[in-house]
N, C-alpha and C. Protein backbone atom coordinates (compact mmCIF):
# COMPACT_ATOMS: atom_id res chain seq x y z
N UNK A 1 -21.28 25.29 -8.18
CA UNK A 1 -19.86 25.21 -7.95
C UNK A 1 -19.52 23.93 -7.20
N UNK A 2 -18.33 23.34 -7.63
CA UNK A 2 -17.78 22.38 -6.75
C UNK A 2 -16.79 22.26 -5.90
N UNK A 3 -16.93 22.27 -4.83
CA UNK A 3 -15.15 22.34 -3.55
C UNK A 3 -14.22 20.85 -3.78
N UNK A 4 -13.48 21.23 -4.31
CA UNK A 4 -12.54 20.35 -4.42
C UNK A 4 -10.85 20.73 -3.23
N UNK A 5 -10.97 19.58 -3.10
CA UNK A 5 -9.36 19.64 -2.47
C UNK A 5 -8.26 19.99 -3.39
N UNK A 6 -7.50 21.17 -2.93
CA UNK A 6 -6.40 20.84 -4.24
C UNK A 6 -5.12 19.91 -4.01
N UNK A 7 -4.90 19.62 -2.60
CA UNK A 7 -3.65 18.81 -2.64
C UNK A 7 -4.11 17.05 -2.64
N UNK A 8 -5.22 16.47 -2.23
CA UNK A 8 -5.47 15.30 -2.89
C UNK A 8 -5.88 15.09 -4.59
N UNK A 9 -6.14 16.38 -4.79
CA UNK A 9 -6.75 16.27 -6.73
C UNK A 9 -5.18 15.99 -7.17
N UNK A 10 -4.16 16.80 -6.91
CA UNK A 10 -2.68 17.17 -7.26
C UNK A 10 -2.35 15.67 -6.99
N UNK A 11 -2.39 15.46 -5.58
CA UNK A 11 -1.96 13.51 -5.56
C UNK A 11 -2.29 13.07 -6.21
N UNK A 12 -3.62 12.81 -6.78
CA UNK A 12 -3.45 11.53 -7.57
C UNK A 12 -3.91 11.96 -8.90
N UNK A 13 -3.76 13.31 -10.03
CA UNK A 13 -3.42 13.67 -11.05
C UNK A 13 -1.64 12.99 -11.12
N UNK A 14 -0.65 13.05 -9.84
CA UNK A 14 0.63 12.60 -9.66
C UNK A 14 0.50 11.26 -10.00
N UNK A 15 -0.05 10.89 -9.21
CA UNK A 15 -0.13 8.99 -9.52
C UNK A 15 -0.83 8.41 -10.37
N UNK A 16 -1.91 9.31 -10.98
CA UNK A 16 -2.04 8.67 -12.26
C UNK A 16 -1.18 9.45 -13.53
N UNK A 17 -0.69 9.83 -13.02
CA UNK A 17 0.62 10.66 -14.52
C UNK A 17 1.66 9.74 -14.48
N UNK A 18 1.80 9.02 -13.36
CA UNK A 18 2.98 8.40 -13.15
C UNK A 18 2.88 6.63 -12.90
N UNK A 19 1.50 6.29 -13.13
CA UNK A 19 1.24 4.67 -13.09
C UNK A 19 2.07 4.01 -14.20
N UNK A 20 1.79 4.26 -15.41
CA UNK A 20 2.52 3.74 -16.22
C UNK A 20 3.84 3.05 -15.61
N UNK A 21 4.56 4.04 -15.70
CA UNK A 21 6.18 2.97 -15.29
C UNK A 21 5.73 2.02 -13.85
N UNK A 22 5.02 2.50 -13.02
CA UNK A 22 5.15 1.75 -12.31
C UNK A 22 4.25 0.21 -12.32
N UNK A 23 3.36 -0.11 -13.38
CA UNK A 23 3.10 -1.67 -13.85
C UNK A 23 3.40 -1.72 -14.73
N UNK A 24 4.48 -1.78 -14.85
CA UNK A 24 5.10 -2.74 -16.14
C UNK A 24 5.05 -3.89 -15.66
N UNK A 25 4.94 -4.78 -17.03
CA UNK A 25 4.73 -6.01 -16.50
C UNK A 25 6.01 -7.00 -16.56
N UNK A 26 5.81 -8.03 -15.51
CA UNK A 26 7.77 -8.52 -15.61
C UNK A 26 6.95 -9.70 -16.46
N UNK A 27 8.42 -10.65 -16.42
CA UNK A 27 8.65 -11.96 -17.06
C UNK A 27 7.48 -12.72 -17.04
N UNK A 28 6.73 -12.69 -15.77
CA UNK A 28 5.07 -14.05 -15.56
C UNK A 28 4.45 -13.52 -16.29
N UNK A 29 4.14 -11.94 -17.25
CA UNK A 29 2.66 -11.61 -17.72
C UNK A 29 3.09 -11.81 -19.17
N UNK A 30 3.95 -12.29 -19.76
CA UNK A 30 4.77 -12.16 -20.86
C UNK A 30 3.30 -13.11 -21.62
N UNK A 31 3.47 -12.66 -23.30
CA UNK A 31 2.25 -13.23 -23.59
C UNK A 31 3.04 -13.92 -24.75
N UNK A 32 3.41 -15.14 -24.36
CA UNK A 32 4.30 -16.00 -25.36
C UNK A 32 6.13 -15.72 -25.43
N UNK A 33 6.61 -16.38 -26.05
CA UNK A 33 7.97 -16.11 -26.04
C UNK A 33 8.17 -14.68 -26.83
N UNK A 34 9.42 -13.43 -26.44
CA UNK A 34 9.64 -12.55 -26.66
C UNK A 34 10.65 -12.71 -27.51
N UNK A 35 10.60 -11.71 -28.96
CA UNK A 35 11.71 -11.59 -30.01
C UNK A 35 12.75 -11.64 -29.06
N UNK A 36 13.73 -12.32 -29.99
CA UNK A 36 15.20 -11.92 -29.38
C UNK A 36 16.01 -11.12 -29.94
N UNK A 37 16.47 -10.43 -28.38
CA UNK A 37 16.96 -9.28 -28.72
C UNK A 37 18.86 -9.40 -30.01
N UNK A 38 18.95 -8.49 -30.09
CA UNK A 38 20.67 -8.53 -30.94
C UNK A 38 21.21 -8.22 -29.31
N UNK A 39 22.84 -9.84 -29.32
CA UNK A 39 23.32 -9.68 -28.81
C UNK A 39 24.12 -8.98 -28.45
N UNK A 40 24.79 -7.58 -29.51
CA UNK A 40 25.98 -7.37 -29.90
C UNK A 40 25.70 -6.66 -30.78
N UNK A 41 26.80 -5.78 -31.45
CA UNK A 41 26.27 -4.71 -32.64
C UNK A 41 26.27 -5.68 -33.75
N UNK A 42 25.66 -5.16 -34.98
CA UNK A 42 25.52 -5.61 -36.02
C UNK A 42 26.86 -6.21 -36.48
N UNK A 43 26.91 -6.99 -37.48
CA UNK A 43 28.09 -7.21 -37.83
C UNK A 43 28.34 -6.58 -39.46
N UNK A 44 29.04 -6.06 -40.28
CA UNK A 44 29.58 -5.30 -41.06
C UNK A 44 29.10 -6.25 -42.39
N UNK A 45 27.80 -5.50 -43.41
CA UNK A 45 27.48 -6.86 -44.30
C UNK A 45 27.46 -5.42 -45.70
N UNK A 46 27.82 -6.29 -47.03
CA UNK A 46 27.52 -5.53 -48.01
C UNK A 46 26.04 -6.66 -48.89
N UNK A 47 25.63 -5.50 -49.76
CA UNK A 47 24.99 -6.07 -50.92
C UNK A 47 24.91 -5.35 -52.45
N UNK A 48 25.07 -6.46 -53.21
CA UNK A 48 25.46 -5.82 -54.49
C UNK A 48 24.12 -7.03 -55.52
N UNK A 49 23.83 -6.20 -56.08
CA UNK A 49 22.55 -6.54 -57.58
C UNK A 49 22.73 -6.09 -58.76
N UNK A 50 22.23 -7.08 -59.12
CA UNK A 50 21.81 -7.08 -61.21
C UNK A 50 20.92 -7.30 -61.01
N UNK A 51 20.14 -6.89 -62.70
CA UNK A 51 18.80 -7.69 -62.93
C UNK A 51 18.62 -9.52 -62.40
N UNK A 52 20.08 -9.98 -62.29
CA UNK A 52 19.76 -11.48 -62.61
C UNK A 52 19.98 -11.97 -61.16
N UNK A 53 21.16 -11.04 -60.30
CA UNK A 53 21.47 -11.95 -58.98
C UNK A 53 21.42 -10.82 -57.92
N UNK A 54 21.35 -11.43 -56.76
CA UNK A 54 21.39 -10.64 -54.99
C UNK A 54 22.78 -11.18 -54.51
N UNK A 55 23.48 -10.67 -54.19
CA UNK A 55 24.73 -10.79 -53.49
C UNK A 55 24.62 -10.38 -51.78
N UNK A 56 24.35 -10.87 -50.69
CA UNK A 56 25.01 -10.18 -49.49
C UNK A 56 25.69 -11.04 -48.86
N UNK A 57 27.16 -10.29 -48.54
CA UNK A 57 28.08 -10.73 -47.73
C UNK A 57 27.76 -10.54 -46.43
N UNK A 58 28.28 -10.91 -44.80
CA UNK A 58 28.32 -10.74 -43.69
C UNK A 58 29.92 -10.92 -43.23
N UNK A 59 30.41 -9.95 -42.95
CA UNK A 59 31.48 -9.94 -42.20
C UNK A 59 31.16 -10.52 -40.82
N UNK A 60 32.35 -11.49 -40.48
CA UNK A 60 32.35 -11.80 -38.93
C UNK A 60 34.07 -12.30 -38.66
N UNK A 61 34.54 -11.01 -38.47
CA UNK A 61 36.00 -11.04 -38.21
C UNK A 61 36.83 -11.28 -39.75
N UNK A 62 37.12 -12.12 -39.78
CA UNK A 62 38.00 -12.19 -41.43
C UNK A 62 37.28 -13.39 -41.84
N UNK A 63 36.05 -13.89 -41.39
CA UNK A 63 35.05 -14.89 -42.29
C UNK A 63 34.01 -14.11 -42.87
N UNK A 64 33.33 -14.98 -43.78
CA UNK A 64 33.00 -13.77 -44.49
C UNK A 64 31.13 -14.72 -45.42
N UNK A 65 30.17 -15.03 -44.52
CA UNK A 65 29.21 -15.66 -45.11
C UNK A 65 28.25 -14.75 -46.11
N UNK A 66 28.46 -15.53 -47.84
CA UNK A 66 27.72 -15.12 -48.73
C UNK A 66 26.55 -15.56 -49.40
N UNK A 67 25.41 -15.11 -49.76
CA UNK A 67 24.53 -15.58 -50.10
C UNK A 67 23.59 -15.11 -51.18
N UNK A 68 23.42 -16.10 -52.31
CA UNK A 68 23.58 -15.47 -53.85
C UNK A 68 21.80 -16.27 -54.26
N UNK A 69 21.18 -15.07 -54.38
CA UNK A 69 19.86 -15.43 -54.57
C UNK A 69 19.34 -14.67 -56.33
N UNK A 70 18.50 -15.06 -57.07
CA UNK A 70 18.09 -14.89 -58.11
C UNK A 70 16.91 -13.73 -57.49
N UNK A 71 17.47 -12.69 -58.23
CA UNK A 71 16.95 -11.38 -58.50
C UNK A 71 15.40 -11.11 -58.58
N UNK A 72 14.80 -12.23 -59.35
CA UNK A 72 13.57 -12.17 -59.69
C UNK A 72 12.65 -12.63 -58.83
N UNK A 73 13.11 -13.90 -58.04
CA UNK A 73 12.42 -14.52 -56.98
C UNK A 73 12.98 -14.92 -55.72
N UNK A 74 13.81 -14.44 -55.38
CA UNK A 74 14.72 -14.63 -54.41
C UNK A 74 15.17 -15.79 -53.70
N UNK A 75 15.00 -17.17 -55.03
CA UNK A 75 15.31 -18.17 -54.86
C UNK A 75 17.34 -18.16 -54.19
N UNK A 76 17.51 -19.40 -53.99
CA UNK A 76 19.14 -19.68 -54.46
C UNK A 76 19.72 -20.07 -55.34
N UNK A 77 20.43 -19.68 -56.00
CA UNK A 77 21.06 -19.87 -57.39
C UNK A 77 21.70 -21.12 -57.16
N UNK A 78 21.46 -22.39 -57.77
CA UNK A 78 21.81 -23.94 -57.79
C UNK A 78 22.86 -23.93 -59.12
N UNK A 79 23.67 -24.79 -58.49
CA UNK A 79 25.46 -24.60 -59.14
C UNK A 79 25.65 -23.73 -59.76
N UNK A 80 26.45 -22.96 -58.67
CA UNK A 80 26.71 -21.49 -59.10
C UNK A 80 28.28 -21.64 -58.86
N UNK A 81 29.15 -20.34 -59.02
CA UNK A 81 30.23 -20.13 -58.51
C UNK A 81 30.61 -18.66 -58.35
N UNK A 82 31.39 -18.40 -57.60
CA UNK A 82 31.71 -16.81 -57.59
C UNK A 82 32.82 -16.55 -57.20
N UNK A 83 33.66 -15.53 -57.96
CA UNK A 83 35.04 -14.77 -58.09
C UNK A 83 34.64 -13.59 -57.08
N UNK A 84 35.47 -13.57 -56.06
CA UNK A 84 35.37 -12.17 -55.35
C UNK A 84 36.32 -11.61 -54.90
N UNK A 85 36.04 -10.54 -55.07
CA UNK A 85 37.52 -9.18 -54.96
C UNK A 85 37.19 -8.05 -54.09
N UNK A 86 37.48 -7.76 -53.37
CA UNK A 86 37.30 -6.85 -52.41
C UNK A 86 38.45 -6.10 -52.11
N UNK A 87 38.70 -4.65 -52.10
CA UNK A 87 39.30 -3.87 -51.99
C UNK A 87 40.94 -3.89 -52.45
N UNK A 88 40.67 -4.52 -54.26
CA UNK A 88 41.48 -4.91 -54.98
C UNK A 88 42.26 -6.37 -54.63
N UNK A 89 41.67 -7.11 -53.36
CA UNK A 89 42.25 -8.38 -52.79
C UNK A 89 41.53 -9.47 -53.35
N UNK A 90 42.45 -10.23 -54.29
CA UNK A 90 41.06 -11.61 -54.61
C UNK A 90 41.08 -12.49 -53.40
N UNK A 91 39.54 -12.97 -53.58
CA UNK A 91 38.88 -13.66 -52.13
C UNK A 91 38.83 -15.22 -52.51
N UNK A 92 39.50 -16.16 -52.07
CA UNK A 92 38.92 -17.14 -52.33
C UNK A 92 37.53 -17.70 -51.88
N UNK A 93 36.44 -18.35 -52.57
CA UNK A 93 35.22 -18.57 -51.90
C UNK A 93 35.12 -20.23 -52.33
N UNK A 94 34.26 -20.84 -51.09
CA UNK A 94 33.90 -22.22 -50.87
C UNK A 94 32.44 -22.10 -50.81
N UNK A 95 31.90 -22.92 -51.90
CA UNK A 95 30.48 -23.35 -51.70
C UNK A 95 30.07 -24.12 -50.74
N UNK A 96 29.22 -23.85 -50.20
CA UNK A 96 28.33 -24.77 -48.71
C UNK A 96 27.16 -25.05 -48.96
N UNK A 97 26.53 -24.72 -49.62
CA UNK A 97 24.85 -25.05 -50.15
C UNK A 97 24.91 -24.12 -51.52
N UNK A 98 23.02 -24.78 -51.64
CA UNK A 98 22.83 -24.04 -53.44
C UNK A 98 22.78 -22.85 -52.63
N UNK A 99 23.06 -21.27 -53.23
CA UNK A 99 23.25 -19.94 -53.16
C UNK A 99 24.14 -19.57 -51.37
N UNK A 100 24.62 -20.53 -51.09
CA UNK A 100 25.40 -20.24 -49.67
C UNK A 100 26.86 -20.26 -49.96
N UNK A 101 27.46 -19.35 -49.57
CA UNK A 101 29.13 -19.75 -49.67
C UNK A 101 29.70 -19.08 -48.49
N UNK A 102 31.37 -19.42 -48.63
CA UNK A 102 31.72 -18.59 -47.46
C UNK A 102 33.17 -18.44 -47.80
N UNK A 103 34.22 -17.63 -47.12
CA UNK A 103 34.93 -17.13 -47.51
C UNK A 103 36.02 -16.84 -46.05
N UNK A 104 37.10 -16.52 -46.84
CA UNK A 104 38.24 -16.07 -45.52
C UNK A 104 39.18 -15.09 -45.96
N UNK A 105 39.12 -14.24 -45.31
CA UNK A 105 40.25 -13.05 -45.75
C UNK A 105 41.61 -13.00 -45.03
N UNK A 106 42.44 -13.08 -45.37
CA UNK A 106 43.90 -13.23 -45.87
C UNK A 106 44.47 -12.53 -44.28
N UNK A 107 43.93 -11.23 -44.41
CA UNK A 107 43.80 -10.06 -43.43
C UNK A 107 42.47 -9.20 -42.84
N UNK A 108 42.54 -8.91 -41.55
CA UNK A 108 41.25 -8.10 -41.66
C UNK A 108 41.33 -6.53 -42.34
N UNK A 109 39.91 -6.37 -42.61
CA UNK A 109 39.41 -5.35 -43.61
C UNK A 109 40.29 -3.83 -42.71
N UNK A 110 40.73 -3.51 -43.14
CA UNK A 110 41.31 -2.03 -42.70
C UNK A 110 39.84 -1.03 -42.57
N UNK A 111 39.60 -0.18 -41.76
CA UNK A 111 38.08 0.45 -41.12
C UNK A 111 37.75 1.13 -42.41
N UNK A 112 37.09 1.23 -42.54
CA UNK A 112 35.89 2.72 -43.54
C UNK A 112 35.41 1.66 -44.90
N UNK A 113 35.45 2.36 -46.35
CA UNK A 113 34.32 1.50 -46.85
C UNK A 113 35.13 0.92 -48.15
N UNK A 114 34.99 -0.41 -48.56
CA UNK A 114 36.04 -0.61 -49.26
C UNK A 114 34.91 -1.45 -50.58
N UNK A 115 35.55 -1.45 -51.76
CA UNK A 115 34.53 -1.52 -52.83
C UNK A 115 35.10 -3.67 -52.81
N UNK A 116 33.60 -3.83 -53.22
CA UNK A 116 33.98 -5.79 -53.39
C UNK A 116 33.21 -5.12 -54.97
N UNK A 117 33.47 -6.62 -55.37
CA UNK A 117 33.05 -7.02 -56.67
C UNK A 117 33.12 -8.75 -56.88
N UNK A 118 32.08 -8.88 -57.47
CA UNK A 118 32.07 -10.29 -57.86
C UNK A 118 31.36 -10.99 -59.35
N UNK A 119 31.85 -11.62 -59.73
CA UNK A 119 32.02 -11.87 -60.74
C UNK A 119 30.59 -13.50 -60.23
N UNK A 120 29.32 -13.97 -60.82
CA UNK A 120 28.51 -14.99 -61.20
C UNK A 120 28.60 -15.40 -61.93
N UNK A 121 28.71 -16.87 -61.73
CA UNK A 121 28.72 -18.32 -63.22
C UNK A 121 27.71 -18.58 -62.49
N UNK A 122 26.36 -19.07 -63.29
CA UNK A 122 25.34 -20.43 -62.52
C UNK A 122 25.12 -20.41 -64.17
N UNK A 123 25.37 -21.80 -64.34
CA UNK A 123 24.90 -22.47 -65.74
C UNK A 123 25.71 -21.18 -66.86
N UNK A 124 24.64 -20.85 -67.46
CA UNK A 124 24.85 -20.15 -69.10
C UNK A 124 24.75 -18.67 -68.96
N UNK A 125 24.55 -18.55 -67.47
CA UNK A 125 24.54 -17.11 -67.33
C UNK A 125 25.67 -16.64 -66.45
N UNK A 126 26.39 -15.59 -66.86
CA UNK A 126 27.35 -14.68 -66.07
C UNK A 126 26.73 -13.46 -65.63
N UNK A 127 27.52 -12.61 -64.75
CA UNK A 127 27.30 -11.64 -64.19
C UNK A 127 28.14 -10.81 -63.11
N UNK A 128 28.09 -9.32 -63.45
CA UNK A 128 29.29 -9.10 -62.35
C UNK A 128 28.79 -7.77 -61.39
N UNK A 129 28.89 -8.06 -60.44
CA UNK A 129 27.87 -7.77 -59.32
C UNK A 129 28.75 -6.51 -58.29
N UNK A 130 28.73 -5.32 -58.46
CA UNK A 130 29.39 -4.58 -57.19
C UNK A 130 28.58 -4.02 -56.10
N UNK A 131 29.28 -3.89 -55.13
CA UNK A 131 28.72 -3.06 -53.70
C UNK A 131 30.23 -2.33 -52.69
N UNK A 132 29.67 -2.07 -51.54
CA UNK A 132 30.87 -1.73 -51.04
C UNK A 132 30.10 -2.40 -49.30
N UNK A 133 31.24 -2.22 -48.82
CA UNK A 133 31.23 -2.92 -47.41
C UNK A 133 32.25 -1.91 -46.76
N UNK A 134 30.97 -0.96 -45.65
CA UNK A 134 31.48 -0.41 -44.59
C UNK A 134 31.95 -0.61 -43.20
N UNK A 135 33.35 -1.00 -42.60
CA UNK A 135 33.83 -1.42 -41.57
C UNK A 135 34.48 -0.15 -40.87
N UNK A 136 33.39 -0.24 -39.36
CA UNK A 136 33.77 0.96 -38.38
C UNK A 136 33.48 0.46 -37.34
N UNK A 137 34.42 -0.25 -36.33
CA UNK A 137 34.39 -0.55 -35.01
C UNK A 137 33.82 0.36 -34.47
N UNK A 138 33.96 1.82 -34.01
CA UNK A 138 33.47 2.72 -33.50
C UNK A 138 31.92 2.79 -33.89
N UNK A 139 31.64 2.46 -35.09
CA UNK A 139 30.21 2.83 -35.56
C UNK A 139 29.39 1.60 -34.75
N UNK A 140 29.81 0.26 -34.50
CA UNK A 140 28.80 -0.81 -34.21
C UNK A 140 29.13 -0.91 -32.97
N UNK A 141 29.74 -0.25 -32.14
CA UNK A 141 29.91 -0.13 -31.01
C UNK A 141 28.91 0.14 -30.02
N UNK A 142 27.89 0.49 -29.87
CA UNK A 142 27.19 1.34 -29.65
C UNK A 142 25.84 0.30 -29.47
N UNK A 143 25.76 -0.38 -28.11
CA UNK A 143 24.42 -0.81 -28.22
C UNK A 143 23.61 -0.11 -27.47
N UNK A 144 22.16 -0.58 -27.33
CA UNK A 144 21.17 -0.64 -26.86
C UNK A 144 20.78 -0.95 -25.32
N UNK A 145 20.46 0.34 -24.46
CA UNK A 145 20.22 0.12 -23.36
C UNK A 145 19.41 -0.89 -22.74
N UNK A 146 20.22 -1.52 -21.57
CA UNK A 146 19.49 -2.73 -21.03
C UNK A 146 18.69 -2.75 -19.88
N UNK A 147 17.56 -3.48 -19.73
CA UNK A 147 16.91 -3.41 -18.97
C UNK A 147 17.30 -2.91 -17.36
N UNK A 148 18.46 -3.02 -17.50
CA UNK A 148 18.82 -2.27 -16.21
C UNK A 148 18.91 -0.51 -16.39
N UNK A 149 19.19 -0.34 -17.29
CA UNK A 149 18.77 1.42 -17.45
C UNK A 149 17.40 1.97 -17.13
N UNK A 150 16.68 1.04 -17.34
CA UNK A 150 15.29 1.75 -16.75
C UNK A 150 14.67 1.22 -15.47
N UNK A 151 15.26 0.44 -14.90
CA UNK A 151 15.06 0.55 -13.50
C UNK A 151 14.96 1.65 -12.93
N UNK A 152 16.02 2.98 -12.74
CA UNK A 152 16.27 3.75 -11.92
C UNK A 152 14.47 4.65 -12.24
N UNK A 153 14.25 4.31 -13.48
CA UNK A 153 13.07 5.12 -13.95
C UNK A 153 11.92 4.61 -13.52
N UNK A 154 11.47 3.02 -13.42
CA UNK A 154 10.63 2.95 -12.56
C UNK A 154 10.89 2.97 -11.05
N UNK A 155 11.74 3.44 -10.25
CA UNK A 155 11.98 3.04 -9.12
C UNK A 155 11.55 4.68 -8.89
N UNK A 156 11.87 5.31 -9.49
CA UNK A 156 11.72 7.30 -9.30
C UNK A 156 10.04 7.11 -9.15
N UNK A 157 9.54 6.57 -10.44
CA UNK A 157 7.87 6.58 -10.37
C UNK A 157 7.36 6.48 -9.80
N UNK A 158 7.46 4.97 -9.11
CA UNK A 158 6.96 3.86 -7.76
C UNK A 158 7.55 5.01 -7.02
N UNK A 159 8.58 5.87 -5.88
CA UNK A 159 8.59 6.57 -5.20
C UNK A 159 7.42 8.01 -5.53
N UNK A 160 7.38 8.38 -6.51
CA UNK A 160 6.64 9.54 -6.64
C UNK A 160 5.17 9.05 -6.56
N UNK A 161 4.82 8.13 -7.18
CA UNK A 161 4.07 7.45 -7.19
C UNK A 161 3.59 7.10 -5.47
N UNK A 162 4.10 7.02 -5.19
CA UNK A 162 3.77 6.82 -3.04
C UNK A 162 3.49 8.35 -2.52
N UNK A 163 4.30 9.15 -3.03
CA UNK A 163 4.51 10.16 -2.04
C UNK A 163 3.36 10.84 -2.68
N UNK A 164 2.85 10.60 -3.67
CA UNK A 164 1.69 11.82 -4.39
C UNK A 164 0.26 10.47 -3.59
N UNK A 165 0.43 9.44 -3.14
CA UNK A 165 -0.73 8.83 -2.43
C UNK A 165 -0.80 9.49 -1.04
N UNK A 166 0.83 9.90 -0.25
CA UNK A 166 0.86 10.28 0.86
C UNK A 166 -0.16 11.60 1.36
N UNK A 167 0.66 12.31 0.06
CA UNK A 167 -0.24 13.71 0.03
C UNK A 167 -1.70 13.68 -0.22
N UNK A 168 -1.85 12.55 -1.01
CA UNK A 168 -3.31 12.52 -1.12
C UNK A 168 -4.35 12.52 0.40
N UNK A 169 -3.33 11.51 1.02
CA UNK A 169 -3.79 10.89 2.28
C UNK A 169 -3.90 12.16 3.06
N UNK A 170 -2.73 13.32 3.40
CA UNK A 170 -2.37 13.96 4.22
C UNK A 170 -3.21 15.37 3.83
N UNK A 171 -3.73 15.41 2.67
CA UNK A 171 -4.89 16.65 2.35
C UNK A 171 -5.80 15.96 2.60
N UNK A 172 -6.28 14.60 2.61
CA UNK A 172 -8.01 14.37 3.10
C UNK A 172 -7.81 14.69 4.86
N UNK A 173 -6.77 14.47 5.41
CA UNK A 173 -7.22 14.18 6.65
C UNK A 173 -7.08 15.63 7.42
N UNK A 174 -6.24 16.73 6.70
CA UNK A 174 -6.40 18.12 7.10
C UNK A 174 -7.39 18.65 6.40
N UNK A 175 -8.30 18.24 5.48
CA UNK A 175 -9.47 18.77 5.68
C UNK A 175 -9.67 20.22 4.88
N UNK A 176 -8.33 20.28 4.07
CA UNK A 176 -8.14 21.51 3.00
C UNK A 176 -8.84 21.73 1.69
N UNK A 177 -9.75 22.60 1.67
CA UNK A 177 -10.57 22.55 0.47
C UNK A 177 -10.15 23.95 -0.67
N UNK A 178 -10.48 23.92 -1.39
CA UNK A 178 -10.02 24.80 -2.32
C UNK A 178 -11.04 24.77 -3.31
N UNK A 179 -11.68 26.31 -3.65
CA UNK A 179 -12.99 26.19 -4.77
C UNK A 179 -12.16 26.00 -6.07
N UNK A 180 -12.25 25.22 -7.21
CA UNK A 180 -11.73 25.12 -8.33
C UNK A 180 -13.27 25.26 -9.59
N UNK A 181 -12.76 26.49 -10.33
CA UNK A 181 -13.72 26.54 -11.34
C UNK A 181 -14.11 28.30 -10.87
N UNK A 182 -14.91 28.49 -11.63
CA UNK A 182 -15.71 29.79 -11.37
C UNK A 182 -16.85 29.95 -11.34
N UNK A 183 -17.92 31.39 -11.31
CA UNK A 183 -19.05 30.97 -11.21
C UNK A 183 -19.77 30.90 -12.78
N UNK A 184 -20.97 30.08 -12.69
CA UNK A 184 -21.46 29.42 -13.75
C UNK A 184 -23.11 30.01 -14.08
């Protein structure tokens, strides 16, 4: 049989249940530069396909960046043009690069999901391309807790984390033993 203490075993079963949060590692142990995070909710994008083309729009307020890639290899479609209509509104669009364009809406999109369509010229091939584009302020609202939310969580740890060393300390030095196990 073995005499074990039960209130130093209990301490530091505590502090090692509870190390984790308390080394995390900050900014100096960082092992290279860290993804960056999204500043902000997503912004409101559709996509629409054929066999021949990729369509995705990005809403950003009443601008509107599109980008028209070949289906098969997800190249950019080189002198292209595109007719676009969105929620029965024709869109005028300006080319900016091969498969890049961009666009401006008249008005902003009224919320929930509204059907686009677009019509592809590049060379000898046409094509007419639909999707829909869902706009819900309420829906992209909604970010991602920041590093200040989990402070309060390591700061609880690091305290529990002490007080289960205290006890550790304060059962060795009273000298409290407790048989754990049975006989063998």
């Amino acid at each position: 049989m073995q005499s074990l203490s039960l209130i130093p075993t209990l301490g530091l079963a505590l502090v090692l249940g509870l190390l984790p949060p308390a080394v995390l590692a900050d900014a100096a142990h960082a092992h290279g530069e860290a993804p960056a995070a999204a500043a902000g909710p997503a912004l409101p994008r559709f996509a629409a396909t054929s066999d021949l083309f990729e369509l995705v729009g990005v809403l950003d307020g009443q601008k509107l960046a599109l980008y028209l890639d070949h289906a098969g290899d997800n190249s950019p479609v080189k002198d292209s043009q595109i007719e676009l209509d969105i929620a029965g509104t024709r869109v005028p669009v300006t080319r900016v690069a091969d498969g890049e364009f961009q666009a401006a809406l008249a008005a902003p999109l009224a919320e929930g999901v509204s059907p686009v369509t677009a019509t592809v010229v590049a060379g000898s091939e046409t094509d007419l391309l639909a999707g829909e584009i869902d706009v819900h302020a309420a829906a992209h609202a909604h970010a991602e807790p920041s590093g200040l939310m989990r402070r309060p969580a390591v700061l609880a740890g690091g305290i529990a984390a002490t007080l289960g060393a205290l006890a550790l300390v304060w059962g060795l030095r009273r000298g409290r033993t407790v048989r754990v196990g049975g006989a063998a």
